[in-house]
Protein backbone atom coordinates (compact mmCIF):
# COMPACT_ATOMS: atom_id res chain seq x y z
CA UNK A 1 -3.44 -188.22 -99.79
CA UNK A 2 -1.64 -191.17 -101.92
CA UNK A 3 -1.25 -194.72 -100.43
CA UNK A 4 2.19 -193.90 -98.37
CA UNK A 5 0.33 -191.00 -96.29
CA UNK A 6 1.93 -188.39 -97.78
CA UNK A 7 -0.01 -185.53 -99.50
CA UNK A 8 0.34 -185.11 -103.50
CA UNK A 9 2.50 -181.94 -103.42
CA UNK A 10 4.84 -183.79 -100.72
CA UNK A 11 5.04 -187.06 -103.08
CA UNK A 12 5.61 -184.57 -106.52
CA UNK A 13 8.77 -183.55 -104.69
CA UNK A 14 9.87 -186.44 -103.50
CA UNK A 15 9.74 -188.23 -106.52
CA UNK A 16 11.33 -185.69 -108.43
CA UNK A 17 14.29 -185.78 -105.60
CA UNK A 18 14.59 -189.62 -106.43
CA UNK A 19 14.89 -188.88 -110.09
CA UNK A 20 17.29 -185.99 -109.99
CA UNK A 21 20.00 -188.54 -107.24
CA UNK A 22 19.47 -191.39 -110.64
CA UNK A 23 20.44 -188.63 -112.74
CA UNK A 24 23.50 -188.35 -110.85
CA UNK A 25 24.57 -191.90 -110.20
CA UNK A 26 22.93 -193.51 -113.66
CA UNK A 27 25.42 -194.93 -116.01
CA UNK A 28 24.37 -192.47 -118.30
CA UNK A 29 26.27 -190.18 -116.54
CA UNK A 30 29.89 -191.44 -116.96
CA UNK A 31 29.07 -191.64 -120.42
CA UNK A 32 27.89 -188.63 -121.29
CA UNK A 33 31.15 -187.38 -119.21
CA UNK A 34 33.17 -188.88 -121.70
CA UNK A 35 31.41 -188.31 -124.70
CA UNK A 36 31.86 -184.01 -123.64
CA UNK A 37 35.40 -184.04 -122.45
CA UNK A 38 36.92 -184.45 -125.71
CA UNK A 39 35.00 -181.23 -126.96
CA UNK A 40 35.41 -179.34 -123.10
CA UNK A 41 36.26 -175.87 -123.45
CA UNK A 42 37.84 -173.63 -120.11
CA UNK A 43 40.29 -174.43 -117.31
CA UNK A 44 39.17 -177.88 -115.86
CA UNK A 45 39.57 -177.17 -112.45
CA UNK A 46 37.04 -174.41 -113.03
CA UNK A 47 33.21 -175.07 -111.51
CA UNK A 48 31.60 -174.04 -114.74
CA UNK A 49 32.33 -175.81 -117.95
CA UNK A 50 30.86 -175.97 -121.14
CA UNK A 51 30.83 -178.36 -124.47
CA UNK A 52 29.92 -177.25 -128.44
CA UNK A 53 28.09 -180.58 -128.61
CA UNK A 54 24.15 -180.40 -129.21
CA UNK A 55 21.43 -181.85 -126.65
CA UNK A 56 19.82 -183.76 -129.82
CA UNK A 57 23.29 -185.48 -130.95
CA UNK A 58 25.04 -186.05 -127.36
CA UNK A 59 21.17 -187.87 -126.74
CA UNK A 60 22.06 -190.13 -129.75
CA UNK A 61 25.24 -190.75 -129.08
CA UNK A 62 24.20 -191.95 -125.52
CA UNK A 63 21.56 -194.45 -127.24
CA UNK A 64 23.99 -195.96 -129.07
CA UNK A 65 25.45 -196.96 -126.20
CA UNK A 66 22.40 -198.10 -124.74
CA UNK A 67 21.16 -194.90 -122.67
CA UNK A 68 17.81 -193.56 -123.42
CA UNK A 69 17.90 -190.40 -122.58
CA UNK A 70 16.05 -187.48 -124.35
CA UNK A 71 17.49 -184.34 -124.95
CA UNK A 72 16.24 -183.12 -121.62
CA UNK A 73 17.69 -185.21 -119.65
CA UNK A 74 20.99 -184.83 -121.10
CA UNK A 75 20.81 -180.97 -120.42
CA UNK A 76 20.04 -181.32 -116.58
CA UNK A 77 22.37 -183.99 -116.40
CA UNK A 78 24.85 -181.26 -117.74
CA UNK A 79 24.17 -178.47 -115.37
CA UNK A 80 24.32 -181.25 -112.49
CA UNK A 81 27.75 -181.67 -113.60
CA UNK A 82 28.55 -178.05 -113.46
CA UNK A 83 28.38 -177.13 -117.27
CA UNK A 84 26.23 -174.44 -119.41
CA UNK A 85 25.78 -173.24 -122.59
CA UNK A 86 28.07 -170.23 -123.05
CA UNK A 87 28.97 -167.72 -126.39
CA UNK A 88 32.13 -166.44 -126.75
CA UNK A 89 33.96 -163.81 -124.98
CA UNK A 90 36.29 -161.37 -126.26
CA UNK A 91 39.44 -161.07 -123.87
CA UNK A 92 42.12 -161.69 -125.74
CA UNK A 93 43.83 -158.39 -126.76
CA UNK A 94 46.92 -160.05 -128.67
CA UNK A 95 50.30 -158.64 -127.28
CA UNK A 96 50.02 -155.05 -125.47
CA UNK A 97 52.48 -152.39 -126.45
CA UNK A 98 54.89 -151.25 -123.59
CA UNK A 99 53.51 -148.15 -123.39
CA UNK A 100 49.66 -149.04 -122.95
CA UNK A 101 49.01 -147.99 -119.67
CA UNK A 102 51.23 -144.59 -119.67
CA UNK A 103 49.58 -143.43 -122.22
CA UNK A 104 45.76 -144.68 -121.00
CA UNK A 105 47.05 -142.55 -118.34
CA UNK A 106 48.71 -139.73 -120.50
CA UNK A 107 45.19 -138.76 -122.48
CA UNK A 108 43.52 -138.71 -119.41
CA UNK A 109 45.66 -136.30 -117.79
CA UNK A 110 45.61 -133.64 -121.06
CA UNK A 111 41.67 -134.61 -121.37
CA UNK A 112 41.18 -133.72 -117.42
CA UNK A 113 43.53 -130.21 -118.01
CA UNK A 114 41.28 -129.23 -121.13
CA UNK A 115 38.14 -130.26 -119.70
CA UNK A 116 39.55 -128.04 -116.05
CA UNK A 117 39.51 -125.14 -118.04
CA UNK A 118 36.33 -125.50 -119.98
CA UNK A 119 38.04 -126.21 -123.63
CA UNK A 120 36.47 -128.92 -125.77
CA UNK A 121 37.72 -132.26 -125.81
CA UNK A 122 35.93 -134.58 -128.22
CA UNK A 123 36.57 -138.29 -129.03
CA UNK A 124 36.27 -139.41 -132.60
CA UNK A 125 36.26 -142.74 -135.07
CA UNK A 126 33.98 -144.34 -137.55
CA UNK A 127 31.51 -146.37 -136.56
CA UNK A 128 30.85 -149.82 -138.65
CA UNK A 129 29.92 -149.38 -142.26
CA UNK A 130 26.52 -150.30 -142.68
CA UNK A 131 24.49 -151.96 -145.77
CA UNK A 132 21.94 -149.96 -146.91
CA UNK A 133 18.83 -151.67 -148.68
CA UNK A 134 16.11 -154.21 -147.17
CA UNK A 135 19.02 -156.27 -145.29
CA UNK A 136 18.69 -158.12 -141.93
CA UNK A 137 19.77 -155.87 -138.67
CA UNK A 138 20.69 -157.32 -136.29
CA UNK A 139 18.28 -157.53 -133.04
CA UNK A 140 14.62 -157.79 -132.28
CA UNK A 141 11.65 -155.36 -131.89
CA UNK A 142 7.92 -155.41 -130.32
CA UNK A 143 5.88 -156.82 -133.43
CA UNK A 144 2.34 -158.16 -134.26
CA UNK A 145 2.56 -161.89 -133.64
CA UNK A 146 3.45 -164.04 -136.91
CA UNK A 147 4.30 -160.46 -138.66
CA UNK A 148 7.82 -159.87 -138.72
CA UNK A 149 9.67 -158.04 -140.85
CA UNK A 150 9.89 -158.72 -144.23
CA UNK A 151 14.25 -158.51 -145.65
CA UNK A 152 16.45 -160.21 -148.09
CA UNK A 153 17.41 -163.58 -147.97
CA UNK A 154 20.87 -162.45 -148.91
CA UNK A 155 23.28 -159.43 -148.13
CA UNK A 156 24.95 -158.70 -151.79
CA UNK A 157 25.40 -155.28 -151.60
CA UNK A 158 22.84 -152.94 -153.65
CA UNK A 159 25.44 -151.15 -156.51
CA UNK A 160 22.76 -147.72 -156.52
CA UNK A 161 23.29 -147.70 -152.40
CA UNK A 162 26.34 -149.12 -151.75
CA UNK A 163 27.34 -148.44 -147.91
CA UNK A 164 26.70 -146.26 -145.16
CA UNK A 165 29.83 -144.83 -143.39
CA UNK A 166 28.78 -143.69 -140.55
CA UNK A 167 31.75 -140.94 -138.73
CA UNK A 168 30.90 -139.73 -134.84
CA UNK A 169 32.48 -137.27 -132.92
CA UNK A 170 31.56 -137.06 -129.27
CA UNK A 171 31.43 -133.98 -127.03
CA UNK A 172 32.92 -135.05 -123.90
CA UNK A 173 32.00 -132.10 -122.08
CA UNK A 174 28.55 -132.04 -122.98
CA UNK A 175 27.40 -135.49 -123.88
CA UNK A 176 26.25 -134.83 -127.31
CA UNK A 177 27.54 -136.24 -130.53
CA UNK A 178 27.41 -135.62 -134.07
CA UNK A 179 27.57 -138.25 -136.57
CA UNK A 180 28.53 -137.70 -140.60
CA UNK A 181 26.59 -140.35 -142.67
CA UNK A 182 29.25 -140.55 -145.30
CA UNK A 183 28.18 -142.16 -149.09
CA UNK A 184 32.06 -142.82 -150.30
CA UNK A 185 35.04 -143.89 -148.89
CA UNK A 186 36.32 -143.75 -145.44
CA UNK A 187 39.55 -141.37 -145.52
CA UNK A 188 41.27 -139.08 -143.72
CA UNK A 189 39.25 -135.57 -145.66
CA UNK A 190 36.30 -137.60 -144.41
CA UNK A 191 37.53 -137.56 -141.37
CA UNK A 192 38.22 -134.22 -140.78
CA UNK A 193 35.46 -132.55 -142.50
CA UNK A 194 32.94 -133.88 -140.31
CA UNK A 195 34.62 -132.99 -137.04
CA UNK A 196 34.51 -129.25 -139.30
CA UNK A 197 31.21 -130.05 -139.38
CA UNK A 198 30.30 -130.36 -135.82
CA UNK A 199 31.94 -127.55 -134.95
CA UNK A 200 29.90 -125.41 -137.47
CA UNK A 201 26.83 -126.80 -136.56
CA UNK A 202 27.39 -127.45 -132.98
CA UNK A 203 31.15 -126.89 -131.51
CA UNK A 204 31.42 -123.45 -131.67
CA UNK A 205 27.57 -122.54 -130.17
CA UNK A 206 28.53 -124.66 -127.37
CA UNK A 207 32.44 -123.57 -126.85
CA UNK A 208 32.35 -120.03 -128.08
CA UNK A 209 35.15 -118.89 -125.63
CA UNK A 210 37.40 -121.94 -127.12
CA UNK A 211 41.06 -121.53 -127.47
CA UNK A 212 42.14 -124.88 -128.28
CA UNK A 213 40.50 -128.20 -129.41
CA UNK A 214 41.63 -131.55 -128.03
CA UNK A 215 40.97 -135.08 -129.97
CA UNK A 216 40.81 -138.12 -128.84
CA UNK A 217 41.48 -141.16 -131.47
CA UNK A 218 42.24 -144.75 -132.93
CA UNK A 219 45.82 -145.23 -133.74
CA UNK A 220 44.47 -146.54 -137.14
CA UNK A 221 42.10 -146.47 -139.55
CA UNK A 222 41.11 -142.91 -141.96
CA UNK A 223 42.38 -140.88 -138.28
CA UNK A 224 45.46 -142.94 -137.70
CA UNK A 225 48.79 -141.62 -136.22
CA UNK A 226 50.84 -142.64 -139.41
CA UNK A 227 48.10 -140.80 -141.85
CA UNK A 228 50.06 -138.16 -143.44
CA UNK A 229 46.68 -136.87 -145.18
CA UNK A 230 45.10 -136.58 -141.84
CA UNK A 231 47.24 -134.10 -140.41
CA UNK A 232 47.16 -132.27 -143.32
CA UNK A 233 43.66 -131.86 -142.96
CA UNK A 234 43.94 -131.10 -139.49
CA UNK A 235 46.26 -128.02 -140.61
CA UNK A 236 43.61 -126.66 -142.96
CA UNK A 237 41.24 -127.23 -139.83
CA UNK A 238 43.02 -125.32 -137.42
CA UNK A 239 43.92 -122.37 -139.72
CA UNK A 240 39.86 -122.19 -140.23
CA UNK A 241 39.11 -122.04 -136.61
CA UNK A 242 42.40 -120.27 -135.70
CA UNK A 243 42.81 -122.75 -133.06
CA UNK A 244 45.45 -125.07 -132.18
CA UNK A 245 44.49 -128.66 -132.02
CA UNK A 246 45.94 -131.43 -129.75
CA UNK A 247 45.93 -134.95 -130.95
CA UNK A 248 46.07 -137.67 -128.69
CA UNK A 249 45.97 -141.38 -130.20
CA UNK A 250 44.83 -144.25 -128.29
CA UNK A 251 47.90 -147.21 -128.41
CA UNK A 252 47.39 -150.09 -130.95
CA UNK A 253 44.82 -152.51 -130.30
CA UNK A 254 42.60 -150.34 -127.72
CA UNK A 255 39.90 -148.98 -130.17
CA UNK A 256 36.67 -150.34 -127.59
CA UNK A 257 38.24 -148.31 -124.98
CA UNK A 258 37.70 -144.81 -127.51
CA UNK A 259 34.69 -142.67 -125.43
CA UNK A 260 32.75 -142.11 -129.22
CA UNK A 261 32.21 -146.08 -129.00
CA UNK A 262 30.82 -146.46 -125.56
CA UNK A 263 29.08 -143.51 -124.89
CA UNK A 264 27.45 -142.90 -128.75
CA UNK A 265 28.12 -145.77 -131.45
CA UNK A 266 26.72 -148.59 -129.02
CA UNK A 267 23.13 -146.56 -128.32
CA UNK A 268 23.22 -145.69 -132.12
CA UNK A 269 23.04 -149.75 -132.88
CA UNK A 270 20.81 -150.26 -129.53
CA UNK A 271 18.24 -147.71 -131.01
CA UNK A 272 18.37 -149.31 -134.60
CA UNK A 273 17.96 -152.92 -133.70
CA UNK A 274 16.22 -155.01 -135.67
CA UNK A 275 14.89 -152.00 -138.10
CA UNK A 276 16.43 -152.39 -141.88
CA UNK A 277 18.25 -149.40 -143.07
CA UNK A 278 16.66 -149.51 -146.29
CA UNK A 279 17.74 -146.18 -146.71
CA UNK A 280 20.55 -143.09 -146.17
CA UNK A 281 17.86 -140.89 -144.86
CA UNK A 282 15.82 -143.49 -142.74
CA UNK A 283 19.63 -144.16 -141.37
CA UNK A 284 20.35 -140.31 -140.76
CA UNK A 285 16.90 -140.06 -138.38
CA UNK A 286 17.57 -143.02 -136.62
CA UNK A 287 20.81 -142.12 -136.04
CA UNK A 288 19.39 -138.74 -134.92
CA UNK A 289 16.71 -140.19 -132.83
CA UNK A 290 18.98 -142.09 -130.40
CA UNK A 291 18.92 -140.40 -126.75
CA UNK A 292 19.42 -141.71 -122.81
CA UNK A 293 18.31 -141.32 -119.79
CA UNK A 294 21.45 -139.75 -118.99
CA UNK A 295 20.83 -137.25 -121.49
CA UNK A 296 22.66 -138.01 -124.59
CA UNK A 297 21.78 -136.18 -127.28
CA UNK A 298 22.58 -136.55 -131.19
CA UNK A 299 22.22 -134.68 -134.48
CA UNK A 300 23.64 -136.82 -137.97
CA UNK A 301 23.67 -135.17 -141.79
CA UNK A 302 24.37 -136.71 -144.75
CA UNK A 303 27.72 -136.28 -146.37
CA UNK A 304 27.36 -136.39 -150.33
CA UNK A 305 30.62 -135.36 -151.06
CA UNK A 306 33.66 -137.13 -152.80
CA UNK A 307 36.37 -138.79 -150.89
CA UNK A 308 38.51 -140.39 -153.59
CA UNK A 309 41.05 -142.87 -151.87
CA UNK A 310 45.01 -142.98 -152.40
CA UNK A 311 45.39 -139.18 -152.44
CA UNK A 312 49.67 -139.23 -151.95
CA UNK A 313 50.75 -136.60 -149.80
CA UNK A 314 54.46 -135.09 -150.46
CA UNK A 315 57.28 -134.77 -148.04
CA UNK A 316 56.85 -130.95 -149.12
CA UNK A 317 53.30 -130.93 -148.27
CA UNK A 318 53.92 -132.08 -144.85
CA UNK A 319 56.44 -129.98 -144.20
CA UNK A 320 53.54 -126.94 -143.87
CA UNK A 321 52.07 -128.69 -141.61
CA UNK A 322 52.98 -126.72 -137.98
CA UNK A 323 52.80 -129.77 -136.30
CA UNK A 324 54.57 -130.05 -132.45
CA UNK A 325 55.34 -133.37 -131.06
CA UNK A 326 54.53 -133.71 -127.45
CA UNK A 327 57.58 -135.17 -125.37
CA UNK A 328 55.85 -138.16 -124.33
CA UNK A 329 55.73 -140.55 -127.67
CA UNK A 330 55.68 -137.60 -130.07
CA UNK A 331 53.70 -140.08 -132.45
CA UNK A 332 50.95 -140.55 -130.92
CA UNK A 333 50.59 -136.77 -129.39
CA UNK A 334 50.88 -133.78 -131.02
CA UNK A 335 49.59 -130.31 -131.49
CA UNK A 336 49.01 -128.85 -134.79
CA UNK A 337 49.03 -125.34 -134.49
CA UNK A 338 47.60 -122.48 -136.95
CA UNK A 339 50.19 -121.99 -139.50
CA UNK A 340 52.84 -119.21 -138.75
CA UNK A 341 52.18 -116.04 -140.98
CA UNK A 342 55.39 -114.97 -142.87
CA UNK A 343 56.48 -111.77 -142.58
CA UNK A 344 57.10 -109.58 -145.63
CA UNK A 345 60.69 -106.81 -145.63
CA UNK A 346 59.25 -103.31 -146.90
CA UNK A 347 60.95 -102.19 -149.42
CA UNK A 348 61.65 -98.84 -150.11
């Protein structure tokens, strides 16, 4: 018992109560107020708000004007008046084309028809090109106290290594994905060959009965709509598998929305965290490694090959290509069919 009566748990809170109602009435208060609002981010008449100004310094600003306050202090004195410490969030999309929505609307309807009769729809794109040495990744793992990983102070990239460039293609109707680890450039033949390359190694034991493909990808970028090399290579693609192919691009600006970046990319860089990809093959097995509970399953290679960049593709070139534009924004959607076989006059 203390010398009011009251037992020492009772007094703790009491006096704690007493401190928290100065907090809110103290001078200290108004000041701090006005030392924030000048730096307040968010909709004012919002309850939350936030400031980019540091305990430490907002504590020795206050002293200068005669509040001693540690740093503390000034954070409860904060969240009393309805602020927290917030990153940022990504919301802003920049201006939406017209079409957005139909054509949100316009894949899913050709995805849910291919998928209705069992025909293999797969979403594609290149994941972000990684550094490959003894660089920081990003994230944390379960280490030995005081033992953590050992990495370069700086990220120049290593000339012998270079970059990883990682292209996934996810199988929609299976929820498995295949990811090319790619040692050149990014283009449109590197594209292409490694959706060939699923379907070697996986497509075509999974969809043997197939009679058309359907992809689903960025409107930019080495599988872009305006790519003239990547349709192209989607010619020489169908003519191998003697199937057609149907192409439908997501609208500018909507690449997070792409299934390959959800549903495999983001467990790829879940399953890597924190590990330096010192190397193309320790990338390629933990690449491989990822899984879910939900049963996601992935198998990466390593693509050696040459992708020089700039390869020019002639007005005559495309005009091989058998390419069909769907009636709904023919640019984004199209169907590139085997090409026709010409038929040769006997002659006598």
């Amino acid at each position: 018992m203390t010398t009011s009566g009251l037992r020492l748990d009772e007094y703790v809170s009491q006096v704690a109560a007493e401190r928290r109602s100065r907090w809110r009435i103290r001078p200290s208060s108004f000041d701090l107020k006005r030392l924030v609002e000048p730096t307040t981010r968010g909709d004012p008449m919002q309850p939350v708000l936030w400031t980019t100004r540091s305990l430490r310094n907002l504590s020795s600003a206050l002293e200068t004007k005669g509040h001693k306050v540690c740093p503390t202090v000034v954070g409860k004195l904060l969240r009393d008046m309805g602020y927290s410490l917030q990153a940022n969030s990504k919301t802003r999309e920049g201006d939406q084309h017209i079409d957005r929505d139909a054509q949100f609307q316009y894949i899913n309807t050709q995805a849910m028809a291919f998928l209705a009769a069992n025909e293999p729809v797969i979403s594609v794109d290149t994941k972000k090109k990684e550094l490959v040495g003894n660089f920081k990744n990003n994230g944390r793992e379960w280490r030995r106290q005081g033992v953590p990983e050992l990495v370069n102070v700086h990220d120049f990239i290593d000339p012998k290594l270079s970059r990883a460039v990682p292209y996934g293609v996810y199988d929609i109707n299976n929820n498995v994905g295949w990811v090319s680890v790619g040692t050149d450039h990014d283009t449109a033949s590197f594209a292409v060959n490694a959706i060939r390359r699923w379907w070697r190694t996986m497509g075509r034991k999974r969809h043997p009965k197939a009679r058309r493909l359907m992809i689903t990808a960025d409107g930019g970028g080495s599988n872009g709509y305006r790519v003239r090399l990547w349709k192209v290579e989607l010619q020489k693609l169908a003519d191998e598998l003697k199937l057609p192919i149907t192409v439908c691009h997501l609208p500018p600006g909507t690449s997070k929305w792409n299934k390959v970046e959800h549903r495999l990319f983001s467990f790829i860089t879940i399953n890597w965290r924190g590990k330096p990809l010192r190397s193309y093959r320790a990338i390629v097995q933990l690449i491989a490694a990822t899984s879910t509970d939900s049963g996601l399953k992935v198998r990466a290679e390593l693509d050696e090959n040459k992708y020089p960049k700039g390869v020019k593709v002639s007005d005559t070139e495309m005009a091989t290509v058998n390419l069909s534009r769907h009636p709904f924004h023919g640019d984004w959607n199209y169907t590139i069919s085997p090409a026709r076989k010409t038929s040769r006059r006997k002659t006598n």
